[in-house]
PDB file of N, CA and C in Angstrom:
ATOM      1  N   UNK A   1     -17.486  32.256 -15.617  1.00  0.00           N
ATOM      2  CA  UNK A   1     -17.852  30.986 -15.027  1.00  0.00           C
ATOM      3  C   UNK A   1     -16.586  30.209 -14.678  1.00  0.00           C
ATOM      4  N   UNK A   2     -16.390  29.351 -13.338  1.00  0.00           N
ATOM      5  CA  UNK A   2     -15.807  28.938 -13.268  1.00  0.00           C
ATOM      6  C   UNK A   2     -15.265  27.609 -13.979  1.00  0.00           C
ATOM      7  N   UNK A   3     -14.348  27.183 -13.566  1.00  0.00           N
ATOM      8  CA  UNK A   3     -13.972  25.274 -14.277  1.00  0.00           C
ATOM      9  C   UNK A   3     -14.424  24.249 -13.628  1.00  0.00           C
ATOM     10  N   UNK A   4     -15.434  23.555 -13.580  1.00  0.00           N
ATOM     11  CA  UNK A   4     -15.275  22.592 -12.781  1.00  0.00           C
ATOM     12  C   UNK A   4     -14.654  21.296 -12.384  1.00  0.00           C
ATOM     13  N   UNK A   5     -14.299  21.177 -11.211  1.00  0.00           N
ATOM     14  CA  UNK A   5     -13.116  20.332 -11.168  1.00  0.00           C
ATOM     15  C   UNK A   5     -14.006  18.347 -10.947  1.00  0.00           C
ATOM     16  N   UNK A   6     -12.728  18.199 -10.690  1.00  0.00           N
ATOM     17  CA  UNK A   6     -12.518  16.647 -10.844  1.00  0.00           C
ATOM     18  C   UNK A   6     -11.612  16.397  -9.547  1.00  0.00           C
ATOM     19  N   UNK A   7     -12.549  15.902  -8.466  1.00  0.00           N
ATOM     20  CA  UNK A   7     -11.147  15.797  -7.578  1.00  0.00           C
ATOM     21  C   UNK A   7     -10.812  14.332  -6.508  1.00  0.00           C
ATOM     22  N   UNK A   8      -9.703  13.896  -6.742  1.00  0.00           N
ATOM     23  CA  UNK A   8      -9.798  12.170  -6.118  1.00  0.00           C
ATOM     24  C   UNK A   8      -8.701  12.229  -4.988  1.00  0.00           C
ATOM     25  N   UNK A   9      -9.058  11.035  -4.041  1.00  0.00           N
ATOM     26  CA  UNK A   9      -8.200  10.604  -3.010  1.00  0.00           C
ATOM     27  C   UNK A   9      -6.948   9.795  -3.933  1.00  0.00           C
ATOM     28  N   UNK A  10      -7.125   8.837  -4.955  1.00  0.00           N
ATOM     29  CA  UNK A  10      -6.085   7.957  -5.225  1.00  0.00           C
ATOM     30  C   UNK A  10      -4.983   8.727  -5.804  1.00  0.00           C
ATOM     31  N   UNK A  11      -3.918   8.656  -5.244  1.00  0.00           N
ATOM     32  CA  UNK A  11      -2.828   8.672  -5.252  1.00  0.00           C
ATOM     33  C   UNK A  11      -1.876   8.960  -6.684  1.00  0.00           C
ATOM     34  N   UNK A  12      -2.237   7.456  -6.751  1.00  0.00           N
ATOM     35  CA  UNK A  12      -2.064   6.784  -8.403  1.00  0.00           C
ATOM     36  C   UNK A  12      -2.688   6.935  -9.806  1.00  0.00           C
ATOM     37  N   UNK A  13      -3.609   7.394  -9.460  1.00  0.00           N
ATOM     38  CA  UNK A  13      -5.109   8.042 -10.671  1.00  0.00           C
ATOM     39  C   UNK A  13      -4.276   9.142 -10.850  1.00  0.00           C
ATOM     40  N   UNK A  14      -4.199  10.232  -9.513  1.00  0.00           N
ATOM     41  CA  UNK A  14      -3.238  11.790  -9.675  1.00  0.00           C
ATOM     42  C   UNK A  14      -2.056  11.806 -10.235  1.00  0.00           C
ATOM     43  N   UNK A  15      -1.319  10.750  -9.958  1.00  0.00           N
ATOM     44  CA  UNK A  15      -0.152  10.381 -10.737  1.00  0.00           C
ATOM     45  C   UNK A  15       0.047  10.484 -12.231  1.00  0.00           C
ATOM     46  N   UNK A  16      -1.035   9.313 -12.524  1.00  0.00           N
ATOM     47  CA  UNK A  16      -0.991   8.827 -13.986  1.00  0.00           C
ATOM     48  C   UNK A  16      -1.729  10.353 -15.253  1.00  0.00           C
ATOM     49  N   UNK A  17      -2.749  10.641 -14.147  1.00  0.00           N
ATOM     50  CA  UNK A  17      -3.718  11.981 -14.835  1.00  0.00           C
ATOM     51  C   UNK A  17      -2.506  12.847 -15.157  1.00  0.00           C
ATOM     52  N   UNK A  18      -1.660  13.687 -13.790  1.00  0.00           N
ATOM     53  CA  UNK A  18      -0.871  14.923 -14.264  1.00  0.00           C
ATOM     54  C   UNK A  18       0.123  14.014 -15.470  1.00  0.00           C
ATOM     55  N   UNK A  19       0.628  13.087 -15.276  1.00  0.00           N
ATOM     56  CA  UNK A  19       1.882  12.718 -16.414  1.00  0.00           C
ATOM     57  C   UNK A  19       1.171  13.005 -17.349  1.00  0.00           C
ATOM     58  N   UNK A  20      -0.083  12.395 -17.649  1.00  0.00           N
ATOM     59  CA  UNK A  20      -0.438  12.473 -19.206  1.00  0.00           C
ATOM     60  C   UNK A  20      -1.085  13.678 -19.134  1.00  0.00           C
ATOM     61  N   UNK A  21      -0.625  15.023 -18.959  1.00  0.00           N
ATOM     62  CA  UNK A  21      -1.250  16.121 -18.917  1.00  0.00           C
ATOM     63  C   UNK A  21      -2.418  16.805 -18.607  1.00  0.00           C
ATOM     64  N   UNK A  22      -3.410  16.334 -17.659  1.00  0.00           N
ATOM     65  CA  UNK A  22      -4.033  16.234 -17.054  1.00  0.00           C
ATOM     66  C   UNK A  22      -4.194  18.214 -16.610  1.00  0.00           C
ATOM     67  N   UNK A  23      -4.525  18.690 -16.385  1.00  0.00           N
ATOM     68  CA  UNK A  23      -4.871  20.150 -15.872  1.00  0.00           C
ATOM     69  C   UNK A  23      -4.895  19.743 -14.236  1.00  0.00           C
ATOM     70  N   UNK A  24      -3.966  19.878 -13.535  1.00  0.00           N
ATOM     71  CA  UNK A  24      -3.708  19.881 -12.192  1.00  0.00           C
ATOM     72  C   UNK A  24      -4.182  21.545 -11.657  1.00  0.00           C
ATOM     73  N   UNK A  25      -5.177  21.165 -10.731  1.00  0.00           N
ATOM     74  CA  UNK A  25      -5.605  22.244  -9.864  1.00  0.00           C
ATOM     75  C   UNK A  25      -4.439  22.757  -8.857  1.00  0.00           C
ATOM     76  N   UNK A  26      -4.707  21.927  -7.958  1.00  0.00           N
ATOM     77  CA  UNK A  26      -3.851  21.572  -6.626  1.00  0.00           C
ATOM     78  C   UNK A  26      -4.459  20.475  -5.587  1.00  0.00           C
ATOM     79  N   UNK A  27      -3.911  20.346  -4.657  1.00  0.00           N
ATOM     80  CA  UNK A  27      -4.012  19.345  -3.673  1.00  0.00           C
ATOM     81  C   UNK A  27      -4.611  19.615  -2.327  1.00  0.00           C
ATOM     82  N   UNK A  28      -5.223  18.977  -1.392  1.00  0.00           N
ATOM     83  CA  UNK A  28      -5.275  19.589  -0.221  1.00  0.00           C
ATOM     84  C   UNK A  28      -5.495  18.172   1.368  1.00  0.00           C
ATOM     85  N   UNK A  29      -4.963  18.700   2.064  1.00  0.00           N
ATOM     86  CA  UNK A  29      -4.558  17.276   2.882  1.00  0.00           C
ATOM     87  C   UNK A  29      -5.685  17.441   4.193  1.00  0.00           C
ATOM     88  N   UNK A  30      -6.726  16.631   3.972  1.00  0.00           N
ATOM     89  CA  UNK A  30      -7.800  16.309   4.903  1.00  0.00           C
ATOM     90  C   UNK A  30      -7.737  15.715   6.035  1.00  0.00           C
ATOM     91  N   UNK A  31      -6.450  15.000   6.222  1.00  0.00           N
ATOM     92  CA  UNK A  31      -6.443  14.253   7.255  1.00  0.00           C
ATOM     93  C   UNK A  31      -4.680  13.592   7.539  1.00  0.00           C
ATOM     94  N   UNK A  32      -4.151  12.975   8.537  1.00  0.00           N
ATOM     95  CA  UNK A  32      -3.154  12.437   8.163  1.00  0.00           C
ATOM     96  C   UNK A  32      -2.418  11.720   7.343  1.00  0.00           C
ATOM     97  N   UNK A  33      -3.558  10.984   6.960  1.00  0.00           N
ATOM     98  CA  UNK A  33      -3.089  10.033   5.236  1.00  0.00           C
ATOM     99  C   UNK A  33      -3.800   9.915   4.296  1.00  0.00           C
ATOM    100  N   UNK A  34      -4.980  11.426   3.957  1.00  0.00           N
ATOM    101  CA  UNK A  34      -5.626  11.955   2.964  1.00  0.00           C
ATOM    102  C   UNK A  34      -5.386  13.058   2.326  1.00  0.00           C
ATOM    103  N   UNK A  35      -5.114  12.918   0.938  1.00  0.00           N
ATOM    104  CA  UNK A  35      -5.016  14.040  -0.042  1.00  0.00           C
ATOM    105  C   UNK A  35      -6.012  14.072  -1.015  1.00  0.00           C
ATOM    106  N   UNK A  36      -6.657  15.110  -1.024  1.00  0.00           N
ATOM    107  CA  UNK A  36      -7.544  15.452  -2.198  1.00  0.00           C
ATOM    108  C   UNK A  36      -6.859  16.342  -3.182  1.00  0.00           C
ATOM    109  N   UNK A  37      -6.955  15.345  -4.827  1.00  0.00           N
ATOM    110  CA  UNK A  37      -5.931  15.925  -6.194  1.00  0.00           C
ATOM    111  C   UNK A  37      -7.379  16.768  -6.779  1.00  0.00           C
ATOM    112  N   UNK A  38      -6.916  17.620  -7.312  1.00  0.00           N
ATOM    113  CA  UNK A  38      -8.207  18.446  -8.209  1.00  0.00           C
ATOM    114  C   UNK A  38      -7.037  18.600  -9.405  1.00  0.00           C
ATOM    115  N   UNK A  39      -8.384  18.408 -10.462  1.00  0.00           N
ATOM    116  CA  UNK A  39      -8.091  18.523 -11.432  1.00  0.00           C
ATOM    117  C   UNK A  39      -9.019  19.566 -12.145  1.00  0.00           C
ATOM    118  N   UNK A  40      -8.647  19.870 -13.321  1.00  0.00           N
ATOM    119  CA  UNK A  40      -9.660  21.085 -13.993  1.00  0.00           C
ATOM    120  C   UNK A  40     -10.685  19.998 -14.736  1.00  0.00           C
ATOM    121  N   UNK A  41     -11.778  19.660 -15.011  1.00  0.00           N
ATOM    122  CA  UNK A  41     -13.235  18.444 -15.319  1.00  0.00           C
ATOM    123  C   UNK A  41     -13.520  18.784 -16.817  1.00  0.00           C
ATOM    124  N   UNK A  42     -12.697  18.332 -17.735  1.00  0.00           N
ATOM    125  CA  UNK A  42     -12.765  18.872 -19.140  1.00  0.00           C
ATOM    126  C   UNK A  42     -12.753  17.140 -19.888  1.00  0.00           C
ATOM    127  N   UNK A  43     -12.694  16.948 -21.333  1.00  0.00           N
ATOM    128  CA  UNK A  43     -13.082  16.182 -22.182  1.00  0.00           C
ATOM    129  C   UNK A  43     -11.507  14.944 -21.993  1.00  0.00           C
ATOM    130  N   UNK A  44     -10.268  15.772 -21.781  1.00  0.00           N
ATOM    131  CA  UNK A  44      -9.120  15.028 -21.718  1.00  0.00           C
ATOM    132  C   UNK A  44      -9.285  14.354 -20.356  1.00  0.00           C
ATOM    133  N   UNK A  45      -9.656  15.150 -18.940  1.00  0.00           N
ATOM    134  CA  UNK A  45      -9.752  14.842 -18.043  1.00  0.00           C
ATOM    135  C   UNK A  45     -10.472  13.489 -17.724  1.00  0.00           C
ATOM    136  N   UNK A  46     -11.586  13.316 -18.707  1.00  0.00           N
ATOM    137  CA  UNK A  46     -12.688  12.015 -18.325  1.00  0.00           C
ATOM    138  C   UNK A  46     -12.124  10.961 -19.050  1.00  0.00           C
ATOM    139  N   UNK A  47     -11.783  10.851 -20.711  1.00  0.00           N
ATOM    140  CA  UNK A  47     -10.837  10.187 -21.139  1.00  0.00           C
ATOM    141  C   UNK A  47      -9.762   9.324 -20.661  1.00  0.00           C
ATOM    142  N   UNK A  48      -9.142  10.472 -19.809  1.00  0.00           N
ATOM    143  CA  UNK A  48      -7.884   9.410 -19.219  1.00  0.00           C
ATOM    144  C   UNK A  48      -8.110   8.568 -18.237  1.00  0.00           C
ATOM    145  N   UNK A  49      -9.358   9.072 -17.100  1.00  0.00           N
ATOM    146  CA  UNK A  49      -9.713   8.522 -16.401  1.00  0.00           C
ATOM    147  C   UNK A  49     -10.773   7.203 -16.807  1.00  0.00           C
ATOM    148  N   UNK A  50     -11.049   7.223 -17.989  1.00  0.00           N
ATOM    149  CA  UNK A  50     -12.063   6.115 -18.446  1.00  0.00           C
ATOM    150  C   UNK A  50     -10.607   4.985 -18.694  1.00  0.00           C
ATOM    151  N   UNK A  51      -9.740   5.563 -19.542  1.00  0.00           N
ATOM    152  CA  UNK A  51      -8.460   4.801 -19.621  1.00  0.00           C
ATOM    153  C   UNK A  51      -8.003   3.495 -18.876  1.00  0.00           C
ATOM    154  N   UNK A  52      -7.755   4.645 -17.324  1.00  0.00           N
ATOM    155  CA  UNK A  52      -7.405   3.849 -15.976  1.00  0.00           C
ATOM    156  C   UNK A  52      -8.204   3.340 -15.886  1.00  0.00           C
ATOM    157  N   UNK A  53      -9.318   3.503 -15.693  1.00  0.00           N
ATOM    158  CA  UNK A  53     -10.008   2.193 -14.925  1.00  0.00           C
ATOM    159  C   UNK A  53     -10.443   1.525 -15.747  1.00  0.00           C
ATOM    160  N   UNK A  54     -10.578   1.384 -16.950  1.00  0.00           N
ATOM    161  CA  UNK A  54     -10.319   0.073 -17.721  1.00  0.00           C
ATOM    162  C   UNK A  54      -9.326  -0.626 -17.831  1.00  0.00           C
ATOM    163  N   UNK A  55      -7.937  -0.059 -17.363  1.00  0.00           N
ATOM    164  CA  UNK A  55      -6.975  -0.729 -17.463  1.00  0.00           C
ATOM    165  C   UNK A  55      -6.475  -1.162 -19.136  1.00  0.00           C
ATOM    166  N   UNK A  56      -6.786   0.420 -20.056  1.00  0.00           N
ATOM    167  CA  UNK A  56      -6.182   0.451 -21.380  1.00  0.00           C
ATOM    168  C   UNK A  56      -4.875  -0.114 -21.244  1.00  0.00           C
ATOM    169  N   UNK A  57      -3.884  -0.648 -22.313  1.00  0.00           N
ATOM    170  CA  UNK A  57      -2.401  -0.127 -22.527  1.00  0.00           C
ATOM    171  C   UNK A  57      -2.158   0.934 -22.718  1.00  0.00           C
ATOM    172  N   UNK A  58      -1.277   1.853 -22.596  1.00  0.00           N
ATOM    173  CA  UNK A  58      -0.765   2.953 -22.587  1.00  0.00           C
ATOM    174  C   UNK A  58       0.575   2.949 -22.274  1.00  0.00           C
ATOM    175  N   UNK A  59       1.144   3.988 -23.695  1.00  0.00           N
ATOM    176  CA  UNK A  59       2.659   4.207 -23.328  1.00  0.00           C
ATOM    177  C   UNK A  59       3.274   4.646 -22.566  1.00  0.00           C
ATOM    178  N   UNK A  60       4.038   4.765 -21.258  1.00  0.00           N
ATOM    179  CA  UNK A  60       4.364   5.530 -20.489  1.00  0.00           C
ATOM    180  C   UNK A  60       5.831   5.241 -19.956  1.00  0.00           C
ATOM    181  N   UNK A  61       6.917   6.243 -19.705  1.00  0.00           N
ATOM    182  CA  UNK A  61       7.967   6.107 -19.479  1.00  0.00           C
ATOM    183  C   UNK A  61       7.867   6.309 -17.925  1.00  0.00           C
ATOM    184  N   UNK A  62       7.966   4.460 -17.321  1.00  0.00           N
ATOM    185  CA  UNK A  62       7.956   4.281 -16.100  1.00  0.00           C
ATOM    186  C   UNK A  62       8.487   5.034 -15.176  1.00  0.00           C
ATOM    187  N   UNK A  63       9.793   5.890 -14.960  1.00  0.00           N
ATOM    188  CA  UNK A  63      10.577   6.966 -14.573  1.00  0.00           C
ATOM    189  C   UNK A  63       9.890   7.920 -14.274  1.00  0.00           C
ATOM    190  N   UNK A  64       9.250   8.054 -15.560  1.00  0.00           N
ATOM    191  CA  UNK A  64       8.640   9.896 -15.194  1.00  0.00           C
ATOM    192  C   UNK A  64       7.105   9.591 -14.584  1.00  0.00           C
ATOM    193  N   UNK A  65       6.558   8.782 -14.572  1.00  0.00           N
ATOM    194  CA  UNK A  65       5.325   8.209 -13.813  1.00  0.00           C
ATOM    195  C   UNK A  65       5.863   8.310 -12.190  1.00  0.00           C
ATOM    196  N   UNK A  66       6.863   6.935 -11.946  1.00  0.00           N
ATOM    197  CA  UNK A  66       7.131   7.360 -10.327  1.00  0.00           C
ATOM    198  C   UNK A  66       7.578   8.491 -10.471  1.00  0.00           C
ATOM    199  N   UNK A  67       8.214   9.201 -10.487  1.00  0.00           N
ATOM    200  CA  UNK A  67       8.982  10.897 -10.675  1.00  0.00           C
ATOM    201  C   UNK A  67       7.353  11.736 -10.188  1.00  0.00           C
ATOM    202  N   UNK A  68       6.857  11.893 -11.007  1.00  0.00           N
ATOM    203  CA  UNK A  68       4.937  12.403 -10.819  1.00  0.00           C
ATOM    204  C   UNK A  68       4.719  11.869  -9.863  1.00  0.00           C
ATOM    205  N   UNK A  69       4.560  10.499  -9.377  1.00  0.00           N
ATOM    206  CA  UNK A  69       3.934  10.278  -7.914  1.00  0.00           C
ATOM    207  C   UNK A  69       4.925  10.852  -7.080  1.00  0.00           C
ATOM    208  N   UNK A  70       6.436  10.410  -6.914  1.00  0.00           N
ATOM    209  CA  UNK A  70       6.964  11.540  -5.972  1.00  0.00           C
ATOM    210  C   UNK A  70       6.980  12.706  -5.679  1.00  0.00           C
ATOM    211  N   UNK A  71       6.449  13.416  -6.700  1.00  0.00           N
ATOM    212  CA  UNK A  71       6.693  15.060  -6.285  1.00  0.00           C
ATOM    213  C   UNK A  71       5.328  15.026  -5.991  1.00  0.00           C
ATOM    214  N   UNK A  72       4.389  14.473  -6.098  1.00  0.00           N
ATOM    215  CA  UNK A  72       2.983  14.894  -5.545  1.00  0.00           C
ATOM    216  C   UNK A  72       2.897  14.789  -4.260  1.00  0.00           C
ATOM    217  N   UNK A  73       3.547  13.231  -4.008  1.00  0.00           N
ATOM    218  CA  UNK A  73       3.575  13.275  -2.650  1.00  0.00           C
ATOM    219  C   UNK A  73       4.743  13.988  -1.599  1.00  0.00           C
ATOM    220  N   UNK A  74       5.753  14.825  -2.235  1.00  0.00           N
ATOM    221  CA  UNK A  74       6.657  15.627  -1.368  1.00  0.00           C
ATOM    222  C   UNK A  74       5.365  16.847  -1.494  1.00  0.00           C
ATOM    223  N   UNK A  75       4.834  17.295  -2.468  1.00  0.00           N
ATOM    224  CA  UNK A  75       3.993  18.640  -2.544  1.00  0.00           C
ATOM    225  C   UNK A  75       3.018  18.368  -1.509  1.00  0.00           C
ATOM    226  N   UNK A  76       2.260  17.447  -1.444  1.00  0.00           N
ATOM    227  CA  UNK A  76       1.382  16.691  -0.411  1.00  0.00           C
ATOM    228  C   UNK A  76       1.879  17.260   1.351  1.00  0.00           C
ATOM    229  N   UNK A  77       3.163  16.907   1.454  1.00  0.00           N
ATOM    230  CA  UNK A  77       4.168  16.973   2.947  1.00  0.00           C
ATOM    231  C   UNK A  77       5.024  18.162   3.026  1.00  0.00           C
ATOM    232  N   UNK A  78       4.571  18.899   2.089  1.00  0.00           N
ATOM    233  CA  UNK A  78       5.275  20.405   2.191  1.00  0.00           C
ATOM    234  C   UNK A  78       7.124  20.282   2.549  1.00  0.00           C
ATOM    235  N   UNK A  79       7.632  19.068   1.626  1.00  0.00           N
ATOM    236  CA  UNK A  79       8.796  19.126   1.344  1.00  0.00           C
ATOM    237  C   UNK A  79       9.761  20.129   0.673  1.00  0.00           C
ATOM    238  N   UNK A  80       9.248  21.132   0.158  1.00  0.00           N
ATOM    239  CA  UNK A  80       9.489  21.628  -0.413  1.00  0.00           C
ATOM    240  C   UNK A  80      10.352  21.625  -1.644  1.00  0.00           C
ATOM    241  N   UNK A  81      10.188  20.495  -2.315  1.00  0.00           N
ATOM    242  CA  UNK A  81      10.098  19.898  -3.388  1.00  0.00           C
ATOM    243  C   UNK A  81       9.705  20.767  -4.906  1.00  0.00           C
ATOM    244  N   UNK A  82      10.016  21.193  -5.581  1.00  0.00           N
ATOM    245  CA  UNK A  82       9.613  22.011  -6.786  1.00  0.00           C
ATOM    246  C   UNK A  82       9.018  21.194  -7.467  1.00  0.00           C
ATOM    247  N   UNK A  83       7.345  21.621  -8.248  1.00  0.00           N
ATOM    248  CA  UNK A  83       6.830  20.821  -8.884  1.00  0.00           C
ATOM    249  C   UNK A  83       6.099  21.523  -9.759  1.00  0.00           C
ATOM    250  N   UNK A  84       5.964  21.066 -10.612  1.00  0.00           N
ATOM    251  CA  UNK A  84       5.863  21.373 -12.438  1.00  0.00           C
ATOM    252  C   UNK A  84       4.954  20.698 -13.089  1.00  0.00           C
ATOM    253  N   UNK A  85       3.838  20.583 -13.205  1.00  0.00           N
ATOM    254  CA  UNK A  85       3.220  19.383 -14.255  1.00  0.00           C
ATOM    255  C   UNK A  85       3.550  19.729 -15.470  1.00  0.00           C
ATOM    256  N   UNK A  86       3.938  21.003 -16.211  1.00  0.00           N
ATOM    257  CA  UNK A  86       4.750  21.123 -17.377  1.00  0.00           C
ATOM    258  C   UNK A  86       5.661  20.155 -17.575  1.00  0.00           C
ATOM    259  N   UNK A  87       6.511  19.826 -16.426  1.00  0.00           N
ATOM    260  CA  UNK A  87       7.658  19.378 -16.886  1.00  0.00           C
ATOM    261  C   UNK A  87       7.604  17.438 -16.817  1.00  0.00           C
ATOM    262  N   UNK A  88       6.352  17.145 -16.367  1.00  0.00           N
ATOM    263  CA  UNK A  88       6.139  15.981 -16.479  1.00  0.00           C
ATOM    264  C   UNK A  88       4.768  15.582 -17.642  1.00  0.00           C
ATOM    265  N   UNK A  89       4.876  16.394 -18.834  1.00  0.00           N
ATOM    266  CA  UNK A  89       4.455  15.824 -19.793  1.00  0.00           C
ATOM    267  C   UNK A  89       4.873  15.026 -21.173  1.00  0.00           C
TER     268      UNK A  89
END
């Protein structure tokens, strides 16, 4: 059986999800200034996202947050940019 995913336009949700380890699928670009983030739809996955949009506190080292939105969005524009969600946990 497969995983079922979790998959959003915002930007910033994709951001914050892969930093905090989030199971990143991949991405796919619908339009000129649309990206769809997939994620793998598991127990951590809904969590973090209940998080955000409550607007919890949460610890996060501001750096590696923008760092995560930049490489999503070079991966997004086929910058060829190397990207890791390992390495942004």
């Amino acid at each position: 059986m497969d995983d079922a995913l979790h998959t959003t336009i915002d930007p910033h949700l994709a951001a914050f999800l892969v930093n905090e380890g989030a199971r990143f699928v991949g991405l796919e670009r619908s339009g000129p200034k649309r990206v769809h983030y997939s994620f793998i739809a598991d127990l951590q996955l809904h969590t973090l996202i209940r998080v955000y949009r409550a607007s919890l506190p949460v610890l996060i080292v501001p750096s590696q947050l923008f760092e995560t939105l930049h490489d999503l969005r070079c991966l997004s524009i086929d910058r060829g940019r190397p990207f890791s969600p390992s390495t942004h946990v």
